[in-house]
Protein backbone atom coordinates (compact mmCIF):
# COMPACT_ATOMS: atom_id res chain seq x y z
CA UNK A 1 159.38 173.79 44.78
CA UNK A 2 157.13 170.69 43.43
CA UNK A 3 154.58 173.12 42.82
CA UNK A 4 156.50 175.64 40.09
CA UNK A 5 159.66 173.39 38.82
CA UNK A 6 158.71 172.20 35.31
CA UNK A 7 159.28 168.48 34.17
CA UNK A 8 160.98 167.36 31.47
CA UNK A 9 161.76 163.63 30.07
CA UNK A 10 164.67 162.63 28.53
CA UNK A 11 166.25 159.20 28.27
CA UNK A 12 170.16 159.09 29.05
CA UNK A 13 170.97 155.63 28.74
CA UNK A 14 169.27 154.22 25.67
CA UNK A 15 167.62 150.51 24.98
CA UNK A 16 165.99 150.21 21.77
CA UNK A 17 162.98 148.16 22.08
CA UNK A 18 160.44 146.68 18.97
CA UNK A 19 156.78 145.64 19.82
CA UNK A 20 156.49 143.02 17.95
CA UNK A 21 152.84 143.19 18.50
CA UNK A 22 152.27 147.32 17.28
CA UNK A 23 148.97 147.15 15.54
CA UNK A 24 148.37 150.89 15.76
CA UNK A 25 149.68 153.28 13.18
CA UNK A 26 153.47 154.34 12.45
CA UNK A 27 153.01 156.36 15.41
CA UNK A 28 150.43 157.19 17.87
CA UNK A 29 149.85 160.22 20.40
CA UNK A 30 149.39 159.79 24.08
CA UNK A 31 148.32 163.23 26.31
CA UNK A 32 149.94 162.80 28.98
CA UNK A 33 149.89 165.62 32.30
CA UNK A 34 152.67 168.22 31.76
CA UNK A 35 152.84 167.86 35.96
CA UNK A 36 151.44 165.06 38.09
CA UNK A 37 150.27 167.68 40.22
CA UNK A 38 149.76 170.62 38.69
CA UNK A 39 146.68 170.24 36.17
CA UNK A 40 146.83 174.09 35.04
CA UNK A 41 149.87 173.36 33.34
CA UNK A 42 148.22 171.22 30.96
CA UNK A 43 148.66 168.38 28.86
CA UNK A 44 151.36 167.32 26.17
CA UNK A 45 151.54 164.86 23.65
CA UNK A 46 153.96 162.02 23.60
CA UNK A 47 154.55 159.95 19.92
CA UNK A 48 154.38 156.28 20.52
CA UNK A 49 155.07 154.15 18.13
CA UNK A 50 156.76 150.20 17.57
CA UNK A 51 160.24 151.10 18.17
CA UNK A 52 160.83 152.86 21.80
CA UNK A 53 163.71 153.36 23.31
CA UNK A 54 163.44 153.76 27.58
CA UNK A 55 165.94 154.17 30.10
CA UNK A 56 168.24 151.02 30.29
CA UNK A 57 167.85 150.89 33.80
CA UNK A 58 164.24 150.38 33.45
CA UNK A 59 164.42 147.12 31.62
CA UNK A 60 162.14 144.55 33.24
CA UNK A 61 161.63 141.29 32.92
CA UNK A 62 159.10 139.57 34.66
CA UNK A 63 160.35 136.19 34.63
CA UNK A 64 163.51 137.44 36.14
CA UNK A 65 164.48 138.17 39.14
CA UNK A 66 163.07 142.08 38.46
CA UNK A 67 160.51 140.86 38.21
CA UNK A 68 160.51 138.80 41.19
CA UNK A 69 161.32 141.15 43.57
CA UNK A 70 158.27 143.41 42.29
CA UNK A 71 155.92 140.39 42.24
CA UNK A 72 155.59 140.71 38.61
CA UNK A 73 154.29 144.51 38.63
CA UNK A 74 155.58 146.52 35.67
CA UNK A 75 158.24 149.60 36.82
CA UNK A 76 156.22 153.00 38.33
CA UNK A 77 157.52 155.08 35.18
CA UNK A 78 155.40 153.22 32.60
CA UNK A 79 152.02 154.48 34.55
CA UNK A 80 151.45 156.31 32.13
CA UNK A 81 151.24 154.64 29.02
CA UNK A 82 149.04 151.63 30.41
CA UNK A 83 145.24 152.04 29.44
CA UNK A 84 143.05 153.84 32.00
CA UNK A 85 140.12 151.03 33.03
């Protein structure tokens, strides 16, 4: 079922978030897989910008004790937005 079930994102329990440090424009694309897996399904773009808003639950704060328990790695979901080196 991995294989044929499209994705879709959605966030259901808002926290607005401002990067203070957004040099980029008012808001910038990212292409992004339409399936982790699945490469024939293509790409999408995503708008990016300095006001997000993620999942609540995915809040993390590395001097807490999330971040702790993760020795200071930031959350799986935001894979995707950190710069391929």
């Amino acid at each position: 079922m991995d294989k044929i079930c499209p994705r879709a994102f959605c966030v259901l329990n808002p926290l607005k978030v401002t990067l203070t440090n957004w040099k980029g424009s008012e808001f910038d694309d990212f292409e992004i897989a339409r399936h982790p897996k699945v490469k024939e399904l293509g790409k999408r773009l995503v708008p990016f910008g300095k006001t997000v808003y993620i999942e609540r639950n995915d809040f993390f704060d590395t001097e807490g004790p999330e971040g702790q328990r993760n020795g200071g790695a930031p959350p799986r979901g935001f894979k995707r937005l950190l710069p391929n080196d």
